[in-house]
N, C-alpha and C. Protein backbone atom coordinates (compact mmCIF):
# COMPACT_ATOMS: atom_id res chain seq x y z
N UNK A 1 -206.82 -74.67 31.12
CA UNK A 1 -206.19 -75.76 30.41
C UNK A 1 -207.26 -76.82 30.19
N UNK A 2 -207.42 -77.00 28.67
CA UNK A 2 -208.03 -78.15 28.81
C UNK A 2 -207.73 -79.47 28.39
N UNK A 3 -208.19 -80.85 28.27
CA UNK A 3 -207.62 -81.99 27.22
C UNK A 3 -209.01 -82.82 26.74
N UNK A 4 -208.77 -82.87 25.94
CA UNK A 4 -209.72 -83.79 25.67
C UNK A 4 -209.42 -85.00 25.09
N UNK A 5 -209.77 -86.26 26.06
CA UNK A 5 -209.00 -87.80 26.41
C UNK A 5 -209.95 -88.73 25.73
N UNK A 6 -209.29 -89.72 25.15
CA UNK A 6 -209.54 -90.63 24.43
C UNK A 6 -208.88 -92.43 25.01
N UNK A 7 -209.65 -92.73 25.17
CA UNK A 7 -209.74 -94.21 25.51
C UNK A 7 -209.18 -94.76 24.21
N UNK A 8 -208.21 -95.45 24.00
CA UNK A 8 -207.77 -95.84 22.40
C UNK A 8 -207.18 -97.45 22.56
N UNK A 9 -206.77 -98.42 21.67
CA UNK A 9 -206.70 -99.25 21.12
C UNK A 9 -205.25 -99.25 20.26
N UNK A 10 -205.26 -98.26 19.81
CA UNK A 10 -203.92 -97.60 19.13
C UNK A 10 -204.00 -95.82 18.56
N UNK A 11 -203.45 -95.15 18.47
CA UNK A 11 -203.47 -94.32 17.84
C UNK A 11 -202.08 -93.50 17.65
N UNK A 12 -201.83 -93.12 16.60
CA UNK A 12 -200.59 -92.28 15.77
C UNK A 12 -201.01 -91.64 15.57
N UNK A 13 -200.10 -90.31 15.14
CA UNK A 13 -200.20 -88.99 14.50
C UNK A 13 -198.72 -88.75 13.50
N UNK A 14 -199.18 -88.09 12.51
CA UNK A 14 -198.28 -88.62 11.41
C UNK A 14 -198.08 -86.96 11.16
N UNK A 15 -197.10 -86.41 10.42
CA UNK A 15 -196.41 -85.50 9.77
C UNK A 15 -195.65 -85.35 8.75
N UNK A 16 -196.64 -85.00 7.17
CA UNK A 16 -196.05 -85.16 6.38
C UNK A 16 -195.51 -86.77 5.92
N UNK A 17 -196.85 -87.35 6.25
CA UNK A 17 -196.60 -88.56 6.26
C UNK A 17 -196.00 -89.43 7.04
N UNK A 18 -194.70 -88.65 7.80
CA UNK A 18 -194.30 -90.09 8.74
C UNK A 18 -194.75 -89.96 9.64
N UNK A 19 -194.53 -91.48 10.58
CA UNK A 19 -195.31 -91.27 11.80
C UNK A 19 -194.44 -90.78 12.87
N UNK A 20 -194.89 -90.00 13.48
CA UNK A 20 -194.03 -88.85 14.49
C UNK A 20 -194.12 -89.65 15.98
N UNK A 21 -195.48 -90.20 16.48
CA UNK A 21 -195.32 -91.15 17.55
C UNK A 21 -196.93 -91.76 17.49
N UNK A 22 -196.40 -93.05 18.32
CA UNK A 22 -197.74 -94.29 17.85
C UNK A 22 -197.30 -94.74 19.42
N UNK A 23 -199.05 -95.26 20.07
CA UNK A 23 -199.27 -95.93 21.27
C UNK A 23 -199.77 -96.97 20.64
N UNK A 24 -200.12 -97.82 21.71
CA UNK A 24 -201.18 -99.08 21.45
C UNK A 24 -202.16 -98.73 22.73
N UNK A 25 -202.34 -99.49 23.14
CA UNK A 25 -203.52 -98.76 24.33
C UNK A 25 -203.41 -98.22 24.96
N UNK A 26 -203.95 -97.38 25.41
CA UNK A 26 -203.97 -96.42 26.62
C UNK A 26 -204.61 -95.07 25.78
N UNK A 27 -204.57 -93.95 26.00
CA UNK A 27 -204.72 -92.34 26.09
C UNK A 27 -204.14 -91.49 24.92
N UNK A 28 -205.35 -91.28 24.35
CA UNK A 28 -204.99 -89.93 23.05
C UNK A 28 -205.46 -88.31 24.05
N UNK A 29 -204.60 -88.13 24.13
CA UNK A 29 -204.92 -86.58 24.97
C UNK A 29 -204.44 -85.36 23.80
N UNK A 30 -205.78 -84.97 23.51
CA UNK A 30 -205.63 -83.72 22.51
C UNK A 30 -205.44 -82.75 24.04
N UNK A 31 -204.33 -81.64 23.98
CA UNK A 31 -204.57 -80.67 25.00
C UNK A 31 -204.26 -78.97 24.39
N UNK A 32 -205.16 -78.36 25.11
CA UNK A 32 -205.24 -77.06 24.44
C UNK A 32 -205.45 -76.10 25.59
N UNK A 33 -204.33 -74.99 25.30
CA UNK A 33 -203.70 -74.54 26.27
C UNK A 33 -204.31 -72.89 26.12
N UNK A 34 -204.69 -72.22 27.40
CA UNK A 34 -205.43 -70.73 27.36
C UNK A 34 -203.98 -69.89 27.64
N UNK A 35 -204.22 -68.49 27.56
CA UNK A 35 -203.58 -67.47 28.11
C UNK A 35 -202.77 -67.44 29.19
N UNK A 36 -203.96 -67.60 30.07
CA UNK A 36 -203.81 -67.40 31.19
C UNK A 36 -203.39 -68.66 32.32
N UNK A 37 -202.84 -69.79 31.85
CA UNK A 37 -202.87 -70.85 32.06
C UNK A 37 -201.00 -70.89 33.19
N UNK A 38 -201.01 -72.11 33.90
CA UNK A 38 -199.55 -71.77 34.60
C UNK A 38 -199.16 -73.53 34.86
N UNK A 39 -197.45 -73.33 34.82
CA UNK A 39 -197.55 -74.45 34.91
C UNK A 39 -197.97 -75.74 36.06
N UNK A 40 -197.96 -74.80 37.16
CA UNK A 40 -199.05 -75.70 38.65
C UNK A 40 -200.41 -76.50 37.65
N UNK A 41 -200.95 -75.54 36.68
CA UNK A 41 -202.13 -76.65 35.96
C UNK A 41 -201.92 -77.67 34.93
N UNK A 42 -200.21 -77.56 34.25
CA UNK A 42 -199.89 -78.43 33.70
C UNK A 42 -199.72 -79.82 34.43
N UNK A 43 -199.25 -79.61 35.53
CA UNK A 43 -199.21 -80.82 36.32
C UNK A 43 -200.44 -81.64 36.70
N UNK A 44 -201.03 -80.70 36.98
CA UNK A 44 -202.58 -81.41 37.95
C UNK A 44 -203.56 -81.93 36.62
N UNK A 45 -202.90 -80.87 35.67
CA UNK A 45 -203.85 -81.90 34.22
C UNK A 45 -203.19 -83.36 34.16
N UNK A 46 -201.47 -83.46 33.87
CA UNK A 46 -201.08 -84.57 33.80
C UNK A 46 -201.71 -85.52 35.02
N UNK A 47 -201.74 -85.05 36.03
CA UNK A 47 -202.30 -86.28 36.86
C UNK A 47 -203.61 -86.60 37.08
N UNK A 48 -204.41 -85.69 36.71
CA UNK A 48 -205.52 -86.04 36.12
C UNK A 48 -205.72 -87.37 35.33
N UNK A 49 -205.18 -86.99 33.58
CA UNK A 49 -205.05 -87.87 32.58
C UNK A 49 -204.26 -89.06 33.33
N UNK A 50 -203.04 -89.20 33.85
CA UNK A 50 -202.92 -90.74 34.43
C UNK A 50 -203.17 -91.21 35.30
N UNK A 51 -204.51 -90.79 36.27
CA UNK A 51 -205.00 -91.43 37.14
C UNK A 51 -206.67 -91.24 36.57
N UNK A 52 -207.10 -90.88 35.91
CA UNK A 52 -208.51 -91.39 35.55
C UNK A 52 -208.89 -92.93 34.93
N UNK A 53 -209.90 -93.17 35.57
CA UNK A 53 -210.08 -94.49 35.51
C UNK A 53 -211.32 -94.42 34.54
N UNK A 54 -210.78 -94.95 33.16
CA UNK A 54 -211.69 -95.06 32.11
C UNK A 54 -211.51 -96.28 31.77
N UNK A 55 -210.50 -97.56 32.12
CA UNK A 55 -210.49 -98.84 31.56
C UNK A 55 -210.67 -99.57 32.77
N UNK A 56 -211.33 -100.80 32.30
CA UNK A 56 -212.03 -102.01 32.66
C UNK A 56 -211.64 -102.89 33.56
N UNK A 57 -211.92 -103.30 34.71
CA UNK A 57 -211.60 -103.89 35.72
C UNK A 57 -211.79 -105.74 35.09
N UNK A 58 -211.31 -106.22 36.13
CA UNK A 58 -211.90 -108.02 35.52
C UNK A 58 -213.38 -108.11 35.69
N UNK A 59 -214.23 -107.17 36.61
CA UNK A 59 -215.66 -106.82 36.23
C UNK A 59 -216.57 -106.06 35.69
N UNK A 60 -215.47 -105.96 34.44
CA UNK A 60 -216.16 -104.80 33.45
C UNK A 60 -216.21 -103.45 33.77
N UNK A 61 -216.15 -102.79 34.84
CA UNK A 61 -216.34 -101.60 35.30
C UNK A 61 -215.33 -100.93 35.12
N UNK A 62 -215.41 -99.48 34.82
CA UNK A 62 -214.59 -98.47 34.54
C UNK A 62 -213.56 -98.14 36.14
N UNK A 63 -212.54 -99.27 36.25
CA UNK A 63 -212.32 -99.13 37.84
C UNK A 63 -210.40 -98.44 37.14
N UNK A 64 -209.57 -98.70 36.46
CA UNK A 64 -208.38 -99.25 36.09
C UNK A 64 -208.26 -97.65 35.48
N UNK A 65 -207.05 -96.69 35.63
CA UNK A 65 -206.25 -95.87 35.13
C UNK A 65 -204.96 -96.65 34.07
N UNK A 66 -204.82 -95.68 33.58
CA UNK A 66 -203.76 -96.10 32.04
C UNK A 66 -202.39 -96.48 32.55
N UNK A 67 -202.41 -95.65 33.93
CA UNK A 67 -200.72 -96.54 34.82
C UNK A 67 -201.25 -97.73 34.93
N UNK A 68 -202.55 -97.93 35.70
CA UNK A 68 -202.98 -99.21 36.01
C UNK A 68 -202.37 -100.66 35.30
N UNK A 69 -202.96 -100.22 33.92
CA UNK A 69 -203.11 -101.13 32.86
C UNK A 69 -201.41 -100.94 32.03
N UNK A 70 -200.66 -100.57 32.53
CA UNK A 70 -199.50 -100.56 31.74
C UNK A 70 -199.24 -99.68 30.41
N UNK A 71 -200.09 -99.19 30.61
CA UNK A 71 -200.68 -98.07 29.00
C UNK A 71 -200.06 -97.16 28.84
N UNK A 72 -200.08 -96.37 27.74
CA UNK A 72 -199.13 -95.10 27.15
C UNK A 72 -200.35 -94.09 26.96
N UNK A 73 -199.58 -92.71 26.79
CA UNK A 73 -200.13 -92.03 26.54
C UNK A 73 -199.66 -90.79 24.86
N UNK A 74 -200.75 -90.83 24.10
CA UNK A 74 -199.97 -89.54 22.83
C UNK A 74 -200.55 -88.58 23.07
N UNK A 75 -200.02 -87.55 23.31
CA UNK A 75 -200.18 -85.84 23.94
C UNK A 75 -200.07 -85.56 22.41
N UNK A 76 -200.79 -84.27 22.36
CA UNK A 76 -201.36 -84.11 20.77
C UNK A 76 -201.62 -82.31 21.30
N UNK A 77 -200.95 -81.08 20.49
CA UNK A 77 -201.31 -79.69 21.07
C UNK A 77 -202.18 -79.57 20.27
N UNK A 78 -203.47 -79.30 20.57
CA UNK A 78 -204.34 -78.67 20.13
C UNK A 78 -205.46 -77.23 20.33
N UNK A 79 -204.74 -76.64 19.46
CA UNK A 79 -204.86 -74.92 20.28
C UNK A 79 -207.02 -75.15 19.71
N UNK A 80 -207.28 -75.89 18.75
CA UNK A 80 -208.81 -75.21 18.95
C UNK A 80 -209.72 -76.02 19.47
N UNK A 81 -209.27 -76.80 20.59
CA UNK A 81 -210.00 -76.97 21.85
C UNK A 81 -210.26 -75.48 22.55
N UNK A 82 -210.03 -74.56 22.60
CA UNK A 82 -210.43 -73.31 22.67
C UNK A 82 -211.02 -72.43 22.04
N UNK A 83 -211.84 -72.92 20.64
CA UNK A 83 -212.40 -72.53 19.61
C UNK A 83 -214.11 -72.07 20.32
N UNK A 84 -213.97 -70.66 20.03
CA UNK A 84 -215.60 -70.19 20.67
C UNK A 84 -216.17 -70.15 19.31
N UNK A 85 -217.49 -71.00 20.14
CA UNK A 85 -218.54 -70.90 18.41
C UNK A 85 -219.61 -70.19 18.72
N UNK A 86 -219.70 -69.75 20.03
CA UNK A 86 -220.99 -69.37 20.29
C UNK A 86 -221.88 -67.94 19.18
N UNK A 87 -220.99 -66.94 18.73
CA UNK A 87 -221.22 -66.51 17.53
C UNK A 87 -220.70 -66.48 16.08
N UNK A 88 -221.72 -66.65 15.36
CA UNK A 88 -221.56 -67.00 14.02
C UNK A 88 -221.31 -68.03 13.50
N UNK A 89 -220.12 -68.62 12.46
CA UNK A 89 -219.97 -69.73 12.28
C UNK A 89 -218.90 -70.27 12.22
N UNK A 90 -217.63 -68.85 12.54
CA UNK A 90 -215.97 -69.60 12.43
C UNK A 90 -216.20 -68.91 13.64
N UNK A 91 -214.98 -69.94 14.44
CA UNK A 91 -214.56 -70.32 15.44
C UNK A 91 -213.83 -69.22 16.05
N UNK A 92 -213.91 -68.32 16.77
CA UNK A 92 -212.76 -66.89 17.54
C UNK A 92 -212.13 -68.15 18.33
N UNK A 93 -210.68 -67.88 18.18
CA UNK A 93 -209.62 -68.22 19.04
C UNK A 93 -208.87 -67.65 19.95
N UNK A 94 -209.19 -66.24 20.43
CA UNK A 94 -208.88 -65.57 21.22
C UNK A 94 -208.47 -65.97 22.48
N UNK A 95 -209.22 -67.18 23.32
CA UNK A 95 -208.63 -67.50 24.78
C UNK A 95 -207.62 -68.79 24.54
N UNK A 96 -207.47 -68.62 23.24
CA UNK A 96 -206.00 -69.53 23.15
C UNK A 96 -204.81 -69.15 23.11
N UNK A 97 -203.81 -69.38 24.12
CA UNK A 97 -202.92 -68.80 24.45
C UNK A 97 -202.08 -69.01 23.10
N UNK A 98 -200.96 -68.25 22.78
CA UNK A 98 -200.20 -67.58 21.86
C UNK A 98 -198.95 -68.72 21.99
N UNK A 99 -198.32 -68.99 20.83
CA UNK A 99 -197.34 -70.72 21.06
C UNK A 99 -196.44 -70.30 21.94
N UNK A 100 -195.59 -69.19 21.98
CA UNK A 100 -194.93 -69.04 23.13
C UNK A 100 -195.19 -69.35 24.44
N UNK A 101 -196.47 -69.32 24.67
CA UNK A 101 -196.90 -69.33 25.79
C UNK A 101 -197.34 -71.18 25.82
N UNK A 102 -198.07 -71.11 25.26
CA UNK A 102 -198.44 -72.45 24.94
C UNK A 102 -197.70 -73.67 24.80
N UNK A 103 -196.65 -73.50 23.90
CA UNK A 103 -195.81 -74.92 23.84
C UNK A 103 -194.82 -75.31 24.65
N UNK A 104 -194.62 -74.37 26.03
CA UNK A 104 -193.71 -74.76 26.93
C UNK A 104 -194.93 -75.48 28.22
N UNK A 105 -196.00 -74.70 27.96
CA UNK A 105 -196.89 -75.42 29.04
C UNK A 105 -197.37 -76.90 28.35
N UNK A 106 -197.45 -77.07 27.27
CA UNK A 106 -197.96 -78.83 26.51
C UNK A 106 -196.84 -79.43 27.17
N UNK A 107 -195.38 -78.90 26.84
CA UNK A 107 -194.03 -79.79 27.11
C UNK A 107 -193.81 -79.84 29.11
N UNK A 108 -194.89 -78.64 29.48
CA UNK A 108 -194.78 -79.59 31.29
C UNK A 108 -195.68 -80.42 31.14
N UNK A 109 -197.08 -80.53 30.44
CA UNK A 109 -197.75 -81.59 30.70
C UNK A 109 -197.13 -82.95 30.76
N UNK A 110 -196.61 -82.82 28.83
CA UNK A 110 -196.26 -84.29 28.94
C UNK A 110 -194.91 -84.61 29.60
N UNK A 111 -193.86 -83.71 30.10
CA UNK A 111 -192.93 -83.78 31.34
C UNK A 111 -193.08 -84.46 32.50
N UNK A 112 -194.45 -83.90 32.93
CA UNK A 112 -195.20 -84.12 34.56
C UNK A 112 -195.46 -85.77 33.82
N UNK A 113 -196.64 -86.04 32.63
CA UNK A 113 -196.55 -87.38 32.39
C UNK A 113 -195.81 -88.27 32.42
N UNK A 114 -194.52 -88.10 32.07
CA UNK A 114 -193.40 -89.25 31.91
C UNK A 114 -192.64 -89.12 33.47
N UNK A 115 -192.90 -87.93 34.09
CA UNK A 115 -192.36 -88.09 35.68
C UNK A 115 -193.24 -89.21 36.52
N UNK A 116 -194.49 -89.56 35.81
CA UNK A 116 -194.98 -90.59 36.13
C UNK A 116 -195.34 -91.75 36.08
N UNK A 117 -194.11 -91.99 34.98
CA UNK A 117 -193.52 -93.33 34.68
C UNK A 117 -194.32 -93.50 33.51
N UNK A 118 -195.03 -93.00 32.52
CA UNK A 118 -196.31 -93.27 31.92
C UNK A 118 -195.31 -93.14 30.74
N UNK A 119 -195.44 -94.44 29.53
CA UNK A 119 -194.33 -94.09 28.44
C UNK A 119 -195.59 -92.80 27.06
N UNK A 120 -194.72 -91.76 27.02
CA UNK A 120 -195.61 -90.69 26.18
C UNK A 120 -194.64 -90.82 24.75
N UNK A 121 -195.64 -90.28 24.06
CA UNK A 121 -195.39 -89.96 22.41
C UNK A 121 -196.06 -88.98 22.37
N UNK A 122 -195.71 -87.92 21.56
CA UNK A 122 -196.40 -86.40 21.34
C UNK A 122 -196.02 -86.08 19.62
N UNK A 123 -197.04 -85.28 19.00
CA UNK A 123 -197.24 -84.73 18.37
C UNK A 123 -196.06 -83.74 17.76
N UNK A 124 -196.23 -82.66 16.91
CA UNK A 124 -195.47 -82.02 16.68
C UNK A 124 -195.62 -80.80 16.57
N UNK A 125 -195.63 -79.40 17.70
CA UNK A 125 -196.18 -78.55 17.54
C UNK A 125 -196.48 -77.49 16.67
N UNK A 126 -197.77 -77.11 16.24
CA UNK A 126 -197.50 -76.04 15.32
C UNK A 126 -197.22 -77.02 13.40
N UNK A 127 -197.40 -77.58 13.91
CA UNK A 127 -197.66 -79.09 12.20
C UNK A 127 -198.50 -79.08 12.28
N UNK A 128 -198.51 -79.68 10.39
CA UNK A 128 -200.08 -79.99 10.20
C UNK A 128 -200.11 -81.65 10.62
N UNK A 129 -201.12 -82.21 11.74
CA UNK A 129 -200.50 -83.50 11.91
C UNK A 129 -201.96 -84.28 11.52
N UNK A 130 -201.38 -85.54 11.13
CA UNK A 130 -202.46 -86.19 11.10
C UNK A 130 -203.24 -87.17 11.92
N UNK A 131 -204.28 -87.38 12.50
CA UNK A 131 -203.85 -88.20 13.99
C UNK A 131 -205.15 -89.34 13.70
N UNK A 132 -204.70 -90.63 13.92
CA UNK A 132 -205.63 -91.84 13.12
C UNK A 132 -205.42 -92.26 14.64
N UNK A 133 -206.70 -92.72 15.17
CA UNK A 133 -206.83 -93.57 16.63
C UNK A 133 -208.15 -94.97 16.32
N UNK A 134 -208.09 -95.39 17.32
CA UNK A 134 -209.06 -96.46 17.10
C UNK A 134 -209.83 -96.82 19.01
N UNK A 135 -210.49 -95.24 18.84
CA UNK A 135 -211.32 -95.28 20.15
C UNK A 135 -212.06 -96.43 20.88
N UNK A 136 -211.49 -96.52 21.68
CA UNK A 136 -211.95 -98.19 22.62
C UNK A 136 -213.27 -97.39 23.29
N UNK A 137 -214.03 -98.68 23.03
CA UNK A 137 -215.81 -98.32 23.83
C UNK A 137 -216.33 -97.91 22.93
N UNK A 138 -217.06 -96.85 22.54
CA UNK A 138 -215.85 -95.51 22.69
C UNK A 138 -215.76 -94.51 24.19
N UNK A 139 -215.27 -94.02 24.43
CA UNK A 139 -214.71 -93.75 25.70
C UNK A 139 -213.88 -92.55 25.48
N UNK A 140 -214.37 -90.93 25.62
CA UNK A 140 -213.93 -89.77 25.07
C UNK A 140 -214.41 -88.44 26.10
N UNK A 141 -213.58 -88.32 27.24
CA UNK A 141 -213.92 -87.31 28.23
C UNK A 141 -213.39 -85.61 27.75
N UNK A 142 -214.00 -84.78 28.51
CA UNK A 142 -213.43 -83.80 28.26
C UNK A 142 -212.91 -83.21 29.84
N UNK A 143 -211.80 -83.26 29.97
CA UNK A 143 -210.91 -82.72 30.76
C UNK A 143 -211.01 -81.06 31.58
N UNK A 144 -211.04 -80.21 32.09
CA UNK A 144 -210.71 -78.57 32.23
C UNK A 144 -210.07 -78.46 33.25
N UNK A 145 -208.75 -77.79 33.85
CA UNK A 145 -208.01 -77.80 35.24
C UNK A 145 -208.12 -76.51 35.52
């Protein structure tokens, strides 16, 4: 399982034009889900993402998690965070798990998230979505559980 987290300012993701869900600060978590993946790692990803400390203490330092700071989080499925490039030039998607498999493990992530009081907005699976953020710092980890 992986995510790849975004320090944000605001960010939405839109469908077909409307907007499907919008934060203001806190956490754009693109997450992209393998095969072989279970939901014990959906959880430990979610607590991962709301206890990493990527925002700013009153001394500037990266001390403060997104519960910390009162922050939200938009969970976003993104199956080609699993995109192998290592040959050629399009992307094999093979260790990306299949939506069946996949969109019940995104929905424990952001489950386990909101069990932790963290207010979430998510995406729309399997849409074409459009996702406009406004990366704070910038400040953009990559996650793996």
């Amino acid at each position: 399982m992986r995510a790849l987290v975004q320090r944000v300012s605001e960010a939405r993701v839109r469908v077909d034009g409307e907007v499907i869900g919008e934060i203001e600060q806190g956490v754009l978590a693109l997450i992209g889900i393998a095969h072989d993946d279970t939901p014990a790692q959906a959880i430990k990803l979610a607590e991962k993402i709301a206890h990493l400390r990527i925002f700013t203490d009153d001394d500037d330092k990266m001390n403060l998690s997104v519960l910390d700071i009162g922050g939200s989080v938009l969970a976003v499925s993104q199956f080609t965070l699993y995109g192998d490039t290592r040959k050629g030039r399009r992307p094999a998607y093979i260790n990306a798990a299949r939506p069946e498999i996949a969109e019940p493990l995104c929905d424990a992530v952001v489950d386990a998230l909101r069990g932790l009081d963290l207010p979430v907005e998510t995406g729309r699976f399997r849409a074409d979505m459009k996702v406009e953020l406004i990366n704070d710092g910038p400040v953009t980890l990559s996650i793996e559980i």
